[in-house]
N, C-alpha and C. Protein backbone atom coordinates (compact mmCIF):
# COMPACT_ATOMS: atom_id res chain seq x y z
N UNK A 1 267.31 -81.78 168.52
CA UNK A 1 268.06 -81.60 167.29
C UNK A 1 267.69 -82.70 166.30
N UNK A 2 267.53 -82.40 165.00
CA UNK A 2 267.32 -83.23 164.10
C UNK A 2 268.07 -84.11 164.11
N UNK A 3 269.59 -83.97 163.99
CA UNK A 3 270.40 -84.78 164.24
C UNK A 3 270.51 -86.43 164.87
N UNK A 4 270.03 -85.34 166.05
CA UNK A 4 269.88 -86.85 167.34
C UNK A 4 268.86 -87.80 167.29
N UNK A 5 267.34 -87.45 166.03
CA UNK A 5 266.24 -87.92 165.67
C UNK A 5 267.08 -88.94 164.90
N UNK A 6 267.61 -88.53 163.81
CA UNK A 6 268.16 -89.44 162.50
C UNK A 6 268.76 -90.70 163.12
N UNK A 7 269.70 -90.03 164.14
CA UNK A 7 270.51 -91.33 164.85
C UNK A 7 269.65 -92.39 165.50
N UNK A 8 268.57 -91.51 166.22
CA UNK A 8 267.88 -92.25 167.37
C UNK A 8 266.90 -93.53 165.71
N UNK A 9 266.54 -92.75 164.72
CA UNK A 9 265.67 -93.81 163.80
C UNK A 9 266.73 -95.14 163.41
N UNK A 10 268.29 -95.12 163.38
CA UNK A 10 269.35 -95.83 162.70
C UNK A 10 269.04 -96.45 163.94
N UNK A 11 269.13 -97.04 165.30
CA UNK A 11 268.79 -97.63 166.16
C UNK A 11 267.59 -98.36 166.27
N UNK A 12 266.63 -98.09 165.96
CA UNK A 12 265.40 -98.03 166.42
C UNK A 12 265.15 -99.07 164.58
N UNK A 13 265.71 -98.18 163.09
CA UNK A 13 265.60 -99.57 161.90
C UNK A 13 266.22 -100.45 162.60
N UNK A 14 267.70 -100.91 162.95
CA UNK A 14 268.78 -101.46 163.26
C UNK A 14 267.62 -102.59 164.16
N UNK A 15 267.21 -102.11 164.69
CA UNK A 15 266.58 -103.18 166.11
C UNK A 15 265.27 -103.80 165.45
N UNK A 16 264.60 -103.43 164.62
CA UNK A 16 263.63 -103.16 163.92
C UNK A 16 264.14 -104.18 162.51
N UNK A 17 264.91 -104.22 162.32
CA UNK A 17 265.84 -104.99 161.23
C UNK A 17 264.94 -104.52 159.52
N UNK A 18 264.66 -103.32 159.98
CA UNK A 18 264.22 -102.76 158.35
C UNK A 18 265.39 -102.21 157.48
N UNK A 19 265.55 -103.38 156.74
CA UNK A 19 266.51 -102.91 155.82
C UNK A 19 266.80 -101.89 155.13
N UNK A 20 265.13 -101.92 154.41
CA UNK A 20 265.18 -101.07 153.59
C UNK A 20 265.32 -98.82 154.10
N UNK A 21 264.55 -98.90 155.65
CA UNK A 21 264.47 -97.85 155.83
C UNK A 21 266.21 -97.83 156.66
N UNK A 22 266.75 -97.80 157.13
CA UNK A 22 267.99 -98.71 157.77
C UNK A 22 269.35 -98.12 156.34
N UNK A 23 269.33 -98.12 155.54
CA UNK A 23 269.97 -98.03 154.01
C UNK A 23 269.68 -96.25 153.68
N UNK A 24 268.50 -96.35 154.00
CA UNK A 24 267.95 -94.70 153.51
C UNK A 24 268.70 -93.82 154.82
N UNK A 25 268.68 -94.24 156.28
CA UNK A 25 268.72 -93.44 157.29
C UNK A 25 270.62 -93.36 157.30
N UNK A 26 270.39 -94.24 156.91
CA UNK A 26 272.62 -94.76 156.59
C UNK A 26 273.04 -93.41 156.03
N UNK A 27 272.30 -93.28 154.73
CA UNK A 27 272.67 -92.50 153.58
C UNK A 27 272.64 -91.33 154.10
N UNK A 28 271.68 -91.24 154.91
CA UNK A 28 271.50 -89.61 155.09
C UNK A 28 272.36 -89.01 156.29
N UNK A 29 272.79 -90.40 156.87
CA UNK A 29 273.97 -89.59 157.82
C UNK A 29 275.52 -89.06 157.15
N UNK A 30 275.43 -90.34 156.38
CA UNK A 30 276.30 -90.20 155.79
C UNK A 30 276.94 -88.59 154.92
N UNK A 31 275.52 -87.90 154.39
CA UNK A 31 275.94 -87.45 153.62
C UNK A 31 275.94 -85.92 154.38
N UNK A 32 274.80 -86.07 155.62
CA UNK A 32 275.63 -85.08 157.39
C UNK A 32 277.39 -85.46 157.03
N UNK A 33 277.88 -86.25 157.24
CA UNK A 33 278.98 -86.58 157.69
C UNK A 33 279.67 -85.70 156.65
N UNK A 34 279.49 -86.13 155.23
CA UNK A 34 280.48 -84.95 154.25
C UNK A 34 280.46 -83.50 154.35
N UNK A 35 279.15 -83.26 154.70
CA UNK A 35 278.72 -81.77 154.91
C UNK A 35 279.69 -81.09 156.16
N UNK A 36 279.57 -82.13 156.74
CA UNK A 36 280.49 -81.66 158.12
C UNK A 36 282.27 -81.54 158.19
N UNK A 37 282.41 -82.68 157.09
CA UNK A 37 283.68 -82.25 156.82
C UNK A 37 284.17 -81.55 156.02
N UNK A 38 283.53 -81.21 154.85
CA UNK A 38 283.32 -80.09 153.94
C UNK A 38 283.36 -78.65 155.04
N UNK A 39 282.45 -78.55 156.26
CA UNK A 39 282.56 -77.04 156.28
C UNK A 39 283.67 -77.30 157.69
N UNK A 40 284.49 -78.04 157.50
CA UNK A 40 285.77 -77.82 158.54
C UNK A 40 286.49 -76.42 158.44
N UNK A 41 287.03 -76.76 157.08
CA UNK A 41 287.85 -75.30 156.56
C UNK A 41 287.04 -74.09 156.43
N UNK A 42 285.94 -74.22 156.45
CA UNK A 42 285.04 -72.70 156.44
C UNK A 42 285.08 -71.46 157.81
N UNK A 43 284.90 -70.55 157.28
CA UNK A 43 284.58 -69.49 157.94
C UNK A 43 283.71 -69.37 159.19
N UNK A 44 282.72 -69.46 158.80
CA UNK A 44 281.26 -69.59 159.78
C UNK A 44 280.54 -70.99 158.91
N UNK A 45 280.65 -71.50 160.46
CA UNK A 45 279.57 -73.10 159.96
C UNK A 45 278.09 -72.54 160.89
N UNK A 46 277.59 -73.14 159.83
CA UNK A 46 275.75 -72.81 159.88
C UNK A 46 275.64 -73.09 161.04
N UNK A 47 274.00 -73.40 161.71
CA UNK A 47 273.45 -73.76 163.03
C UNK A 47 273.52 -75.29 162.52
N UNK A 48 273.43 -76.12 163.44
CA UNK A 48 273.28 -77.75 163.00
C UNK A 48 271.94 -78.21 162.69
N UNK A 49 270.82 -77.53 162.95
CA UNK A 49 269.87 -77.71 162.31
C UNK A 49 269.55 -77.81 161.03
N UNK A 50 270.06 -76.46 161.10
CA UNK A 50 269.92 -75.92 159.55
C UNK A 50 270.79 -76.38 158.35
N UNK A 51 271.73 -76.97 158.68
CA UNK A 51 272.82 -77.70 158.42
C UNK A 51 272.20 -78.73 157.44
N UNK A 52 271.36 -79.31 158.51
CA UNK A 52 270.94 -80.48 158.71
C UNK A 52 269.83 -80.46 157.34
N UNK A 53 269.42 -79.53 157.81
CA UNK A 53 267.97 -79.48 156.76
C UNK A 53 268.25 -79.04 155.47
N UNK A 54 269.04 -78.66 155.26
CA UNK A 54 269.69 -78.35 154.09
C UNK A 54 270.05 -79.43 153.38
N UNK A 55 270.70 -80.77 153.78
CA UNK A 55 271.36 -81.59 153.29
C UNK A 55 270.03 -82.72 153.15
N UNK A 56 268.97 -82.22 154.18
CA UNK A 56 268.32 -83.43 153.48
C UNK A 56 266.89 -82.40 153.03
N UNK A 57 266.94 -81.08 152.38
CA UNK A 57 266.55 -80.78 151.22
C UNK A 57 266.40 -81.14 149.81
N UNK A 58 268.32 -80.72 149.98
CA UNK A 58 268.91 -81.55 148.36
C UNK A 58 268.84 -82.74 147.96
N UNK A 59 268.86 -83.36 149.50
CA UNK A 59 268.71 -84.84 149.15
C UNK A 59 266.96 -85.07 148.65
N UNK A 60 265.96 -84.70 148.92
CA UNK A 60 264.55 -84.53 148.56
C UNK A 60 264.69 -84.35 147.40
N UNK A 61 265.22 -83.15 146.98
CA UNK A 61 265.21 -82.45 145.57
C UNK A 61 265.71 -84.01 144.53
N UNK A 62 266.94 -84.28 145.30
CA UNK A 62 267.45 -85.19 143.89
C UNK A 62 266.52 -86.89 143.68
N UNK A 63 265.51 -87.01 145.14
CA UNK A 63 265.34 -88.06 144.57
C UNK A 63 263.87 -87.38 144.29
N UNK A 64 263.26 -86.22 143.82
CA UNK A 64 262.16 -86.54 143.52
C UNK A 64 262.44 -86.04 141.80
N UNK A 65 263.52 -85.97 141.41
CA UNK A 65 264.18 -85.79 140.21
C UNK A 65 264.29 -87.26 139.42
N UNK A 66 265.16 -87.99 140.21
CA UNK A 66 265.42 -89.26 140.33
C UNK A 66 264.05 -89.85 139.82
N UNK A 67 262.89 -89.55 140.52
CA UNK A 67 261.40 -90.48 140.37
C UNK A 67 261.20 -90.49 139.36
N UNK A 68 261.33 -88.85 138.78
CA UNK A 68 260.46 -88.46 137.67
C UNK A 68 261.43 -89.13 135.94
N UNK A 69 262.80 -89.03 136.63
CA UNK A 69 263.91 -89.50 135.26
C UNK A 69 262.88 -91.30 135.51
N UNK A 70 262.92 -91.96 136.24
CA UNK A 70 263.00 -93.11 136.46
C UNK A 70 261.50 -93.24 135.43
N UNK A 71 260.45 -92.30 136.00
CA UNK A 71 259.57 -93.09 135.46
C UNK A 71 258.97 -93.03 134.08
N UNK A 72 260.00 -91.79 133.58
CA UNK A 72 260.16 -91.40 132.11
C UNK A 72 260.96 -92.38 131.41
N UNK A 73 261.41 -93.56 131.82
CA UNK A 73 262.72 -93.63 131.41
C UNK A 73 261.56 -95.40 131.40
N UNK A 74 260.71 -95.53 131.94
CA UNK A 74 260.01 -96.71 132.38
C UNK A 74 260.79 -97.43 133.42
N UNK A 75 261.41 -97.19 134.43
CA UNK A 75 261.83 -97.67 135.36
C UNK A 75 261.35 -97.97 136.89
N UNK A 76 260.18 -98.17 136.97
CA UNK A 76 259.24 -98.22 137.80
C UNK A 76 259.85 -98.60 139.12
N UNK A 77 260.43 -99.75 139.38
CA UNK A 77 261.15 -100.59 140.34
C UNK A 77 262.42 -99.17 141.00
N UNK A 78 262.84 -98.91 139.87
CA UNK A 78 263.66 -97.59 140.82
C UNK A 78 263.37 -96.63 141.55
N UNK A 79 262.30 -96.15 140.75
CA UNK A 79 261.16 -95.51 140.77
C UNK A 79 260.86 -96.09 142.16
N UNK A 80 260.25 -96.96 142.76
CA UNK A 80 259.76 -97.26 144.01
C UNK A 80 260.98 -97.12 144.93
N UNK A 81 262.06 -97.81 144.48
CA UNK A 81 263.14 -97.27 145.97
C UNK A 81 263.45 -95.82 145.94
N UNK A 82 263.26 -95.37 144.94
CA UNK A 82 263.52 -93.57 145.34
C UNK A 82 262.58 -93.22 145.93
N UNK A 83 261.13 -93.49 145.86
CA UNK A 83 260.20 -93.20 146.45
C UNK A 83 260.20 -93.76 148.05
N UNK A 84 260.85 -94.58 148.06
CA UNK A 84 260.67 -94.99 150.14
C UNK A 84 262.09 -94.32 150.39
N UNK A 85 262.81 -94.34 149.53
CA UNK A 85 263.72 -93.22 150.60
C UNK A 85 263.18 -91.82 150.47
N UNK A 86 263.03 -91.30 149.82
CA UNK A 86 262.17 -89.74 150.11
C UNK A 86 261.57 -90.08 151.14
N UNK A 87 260.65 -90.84 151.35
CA UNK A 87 259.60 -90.86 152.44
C UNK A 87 260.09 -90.84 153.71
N UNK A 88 261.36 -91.88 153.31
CA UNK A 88 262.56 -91.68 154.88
C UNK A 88 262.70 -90.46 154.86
N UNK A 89 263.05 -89.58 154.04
CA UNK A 89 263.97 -88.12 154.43
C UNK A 89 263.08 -87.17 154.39
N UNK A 90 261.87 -87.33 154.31
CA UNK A 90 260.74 -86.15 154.61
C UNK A 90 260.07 -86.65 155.65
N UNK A 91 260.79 -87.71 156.58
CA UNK A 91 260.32 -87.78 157.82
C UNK A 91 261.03 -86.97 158.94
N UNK A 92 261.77 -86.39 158.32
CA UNK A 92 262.80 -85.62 159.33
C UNK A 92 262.90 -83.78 158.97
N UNK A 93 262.28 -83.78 157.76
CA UNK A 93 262.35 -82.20 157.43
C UNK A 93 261.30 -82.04 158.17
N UNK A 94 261.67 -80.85 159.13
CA UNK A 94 260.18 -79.52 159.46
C UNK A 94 258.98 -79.78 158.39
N UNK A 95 258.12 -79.34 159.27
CA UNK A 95 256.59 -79.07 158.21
C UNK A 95 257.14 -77.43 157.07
N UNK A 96 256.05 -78.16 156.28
CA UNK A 96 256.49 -77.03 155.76
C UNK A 96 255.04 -76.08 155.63
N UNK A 97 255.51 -74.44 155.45
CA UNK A 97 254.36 -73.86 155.73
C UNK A 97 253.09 -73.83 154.16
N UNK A 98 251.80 -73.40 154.55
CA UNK A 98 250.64 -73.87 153.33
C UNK A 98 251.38 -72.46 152.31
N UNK A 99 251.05 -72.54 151.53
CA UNK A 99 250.60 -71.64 150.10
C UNK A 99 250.24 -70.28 150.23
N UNK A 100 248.59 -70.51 151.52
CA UNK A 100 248.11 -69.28 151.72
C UNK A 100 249.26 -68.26 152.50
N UNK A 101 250.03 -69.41 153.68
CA UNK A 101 251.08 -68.67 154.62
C UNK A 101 252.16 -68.15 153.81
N UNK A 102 252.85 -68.89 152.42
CA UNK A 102 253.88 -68.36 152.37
C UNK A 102 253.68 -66.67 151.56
N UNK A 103 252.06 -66.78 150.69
CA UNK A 103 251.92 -65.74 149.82
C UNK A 103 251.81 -64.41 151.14
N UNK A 104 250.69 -65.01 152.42
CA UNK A 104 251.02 -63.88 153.46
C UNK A 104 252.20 -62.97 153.78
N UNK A 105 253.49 -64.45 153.75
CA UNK A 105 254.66 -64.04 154.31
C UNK A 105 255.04 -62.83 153.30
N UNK A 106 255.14 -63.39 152.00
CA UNK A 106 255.73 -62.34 150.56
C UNK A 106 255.03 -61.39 150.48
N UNK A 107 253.84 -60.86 150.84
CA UNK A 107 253.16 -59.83 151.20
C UNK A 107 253.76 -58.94 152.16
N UNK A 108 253.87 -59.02 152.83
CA UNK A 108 254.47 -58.73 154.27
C UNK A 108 255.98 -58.35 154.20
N UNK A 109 256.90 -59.37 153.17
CA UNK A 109 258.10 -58.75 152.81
C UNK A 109 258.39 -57.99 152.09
N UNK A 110 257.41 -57.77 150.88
CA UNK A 110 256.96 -56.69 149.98
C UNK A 110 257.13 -55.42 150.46
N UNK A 111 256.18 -55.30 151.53
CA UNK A 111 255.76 -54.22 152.05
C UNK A 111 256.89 -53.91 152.50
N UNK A 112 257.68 -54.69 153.77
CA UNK A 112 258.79 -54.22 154.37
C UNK A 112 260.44 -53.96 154.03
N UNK A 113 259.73 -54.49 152.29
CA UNK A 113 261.65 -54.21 151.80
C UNK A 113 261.35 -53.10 150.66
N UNK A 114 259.86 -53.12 150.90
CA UNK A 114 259.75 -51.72 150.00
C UNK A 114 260.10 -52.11 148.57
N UNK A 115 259.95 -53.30 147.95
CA UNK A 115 259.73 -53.94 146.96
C UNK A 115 259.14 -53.23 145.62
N UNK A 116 259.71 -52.71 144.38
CA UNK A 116 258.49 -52.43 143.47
C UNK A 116 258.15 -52.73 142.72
N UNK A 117 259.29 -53.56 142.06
CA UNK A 117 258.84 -54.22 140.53
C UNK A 117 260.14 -55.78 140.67
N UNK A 118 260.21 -55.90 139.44
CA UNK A 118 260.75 -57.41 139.27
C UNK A 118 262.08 -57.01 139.62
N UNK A 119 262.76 -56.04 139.64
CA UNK A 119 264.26 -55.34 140.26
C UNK A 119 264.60 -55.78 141.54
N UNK A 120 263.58 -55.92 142.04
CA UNK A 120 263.35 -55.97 143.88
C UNK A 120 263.03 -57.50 143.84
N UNK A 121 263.49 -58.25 143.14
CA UNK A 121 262.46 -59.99 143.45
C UNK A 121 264.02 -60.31 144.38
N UNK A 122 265.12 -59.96 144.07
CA UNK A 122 266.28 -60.87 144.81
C UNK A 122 266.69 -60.56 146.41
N UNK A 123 265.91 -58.84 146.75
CA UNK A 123 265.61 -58.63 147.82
C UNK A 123 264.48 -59.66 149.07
N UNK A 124 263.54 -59.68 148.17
CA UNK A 124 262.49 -60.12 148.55
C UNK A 124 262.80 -61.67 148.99
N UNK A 125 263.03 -62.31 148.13
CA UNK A 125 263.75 -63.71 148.32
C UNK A 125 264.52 -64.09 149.05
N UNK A 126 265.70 -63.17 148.96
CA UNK A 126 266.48 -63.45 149.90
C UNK A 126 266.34 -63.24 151.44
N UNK A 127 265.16 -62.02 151.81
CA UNK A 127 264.59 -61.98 152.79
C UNK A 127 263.91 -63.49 152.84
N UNK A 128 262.92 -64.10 152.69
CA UNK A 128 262.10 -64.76 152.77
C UNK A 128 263.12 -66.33 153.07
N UNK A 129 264.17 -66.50 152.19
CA UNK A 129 265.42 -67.34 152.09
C UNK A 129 265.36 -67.10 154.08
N UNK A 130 266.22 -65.99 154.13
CA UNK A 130 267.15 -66.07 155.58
C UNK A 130 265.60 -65.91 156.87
N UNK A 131 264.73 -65.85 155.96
CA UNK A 131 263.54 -66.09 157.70
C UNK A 131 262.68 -67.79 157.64
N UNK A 132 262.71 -67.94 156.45
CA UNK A 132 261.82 -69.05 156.62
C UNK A 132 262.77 -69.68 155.35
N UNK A 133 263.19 -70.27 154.92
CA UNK A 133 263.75 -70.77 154.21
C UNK A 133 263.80 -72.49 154.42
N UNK A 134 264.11 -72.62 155.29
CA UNK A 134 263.64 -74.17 156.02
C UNK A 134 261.98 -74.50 155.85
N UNK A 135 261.25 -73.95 156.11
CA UNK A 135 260.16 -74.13 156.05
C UNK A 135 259.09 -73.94 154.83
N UNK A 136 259.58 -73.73 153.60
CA UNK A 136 259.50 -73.15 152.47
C UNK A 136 260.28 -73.63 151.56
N UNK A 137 259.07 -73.91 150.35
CA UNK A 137 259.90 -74.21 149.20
C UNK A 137 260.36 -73.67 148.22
N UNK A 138 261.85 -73.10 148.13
CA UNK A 138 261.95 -72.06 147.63
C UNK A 138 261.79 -71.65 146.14
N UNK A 139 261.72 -72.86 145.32
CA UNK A 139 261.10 -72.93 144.02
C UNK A 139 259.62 -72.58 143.90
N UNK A 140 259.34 -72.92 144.86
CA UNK A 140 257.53 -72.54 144.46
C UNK A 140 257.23 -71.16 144.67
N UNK A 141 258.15 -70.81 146.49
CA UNK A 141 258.18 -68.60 146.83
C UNK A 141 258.78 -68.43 145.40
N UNK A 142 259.40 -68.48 144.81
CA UNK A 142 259.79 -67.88 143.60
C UNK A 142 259.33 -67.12 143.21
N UNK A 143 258.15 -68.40 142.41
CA UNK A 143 257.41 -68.15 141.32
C UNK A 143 256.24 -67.23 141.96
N UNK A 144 255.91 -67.64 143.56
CA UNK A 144 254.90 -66.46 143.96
C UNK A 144 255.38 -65.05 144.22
N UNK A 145 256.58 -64.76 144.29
CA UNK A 145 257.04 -63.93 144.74
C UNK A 145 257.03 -62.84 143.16
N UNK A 146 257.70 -63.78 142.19
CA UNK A 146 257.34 -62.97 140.80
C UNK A 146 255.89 -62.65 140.55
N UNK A 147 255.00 -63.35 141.00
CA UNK A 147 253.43 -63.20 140.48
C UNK A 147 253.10 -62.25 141.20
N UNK A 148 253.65 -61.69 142.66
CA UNK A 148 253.23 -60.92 143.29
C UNK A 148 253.96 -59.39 142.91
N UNK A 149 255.24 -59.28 142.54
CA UNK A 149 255.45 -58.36 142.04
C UNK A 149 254.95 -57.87 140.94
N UNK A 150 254.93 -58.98 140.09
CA UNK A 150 254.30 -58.45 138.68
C UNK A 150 252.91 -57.79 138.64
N UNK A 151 252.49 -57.84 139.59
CA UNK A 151 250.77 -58.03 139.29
C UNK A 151 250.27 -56.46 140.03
């Protein structure tokens, strides 16, 4: 379980006395920890993987947002600690699959959701969402997923 990775790295900085990665691995339990108490009151709680990967998706998403404000903004120095914590938290996401695989995959879901025009993109997606969605970036299937319908 991813989970038990994150913990096992907070041990392993901790002993290691890396501060800086130690701060990043903190954060990211931490923000497991809200997720988890957030889906107390829910209905159906996800798989813990997926859980998992989800939270340190968003967390990816916001600091490579973060980089880009920072280095528009000339903030270079921030700019570098957002950049080693990403690096912490894309040490723990799944690989993700190439370009050629995901356009295969949208091919393949095309075909099987019987897809025909841009009407059908939220089918398609959302297929592609609930099979590979972890492994995939879903901003980028998007945009292939529109190029493939359109075309």
């Amino acid at each position: 379980m991813i989970r038990d990775t994150i913990k096992a790295a907070q041990v392993a900085s901790m002993k290691a006395g890396d501060k800086p990665r130690l701060a990043a691995v903190r954060l990211i339990l931490a923000k497991i920890k809200d997720r988890d108490i957030e889906l107390r009151t829910a209905a159906s709680v996800p798989e813990d993987d997926v859980l998992v990967v989800d939270v340190l998706q968003k967390m990816a998403k916001q600091r490579r947002e973060s980089i880009t404000l920072y280095e528009q903004g000339g903030r270079q120095e921030l700019a570098d600690i957002e950049k080693a914590e990403l690096a912490v938290i894309e040490e723990f996401l799944p690989a993700r699959l190439s370009e050629d695989d995901v356009r295969a995959i949208i091919v393949a879901l095309i075909a099987e959701t019987g897809a025909a025009g841009m009407k059908d993109m939220g089918k398609v997606v959302g297929a592609l969402k609930a099979r590979h969605g972890t492994e995939v970036d879903m901003a980028a299937a998007s945009a292939l997923v529109k190029a493939a319908l359109s075309a």
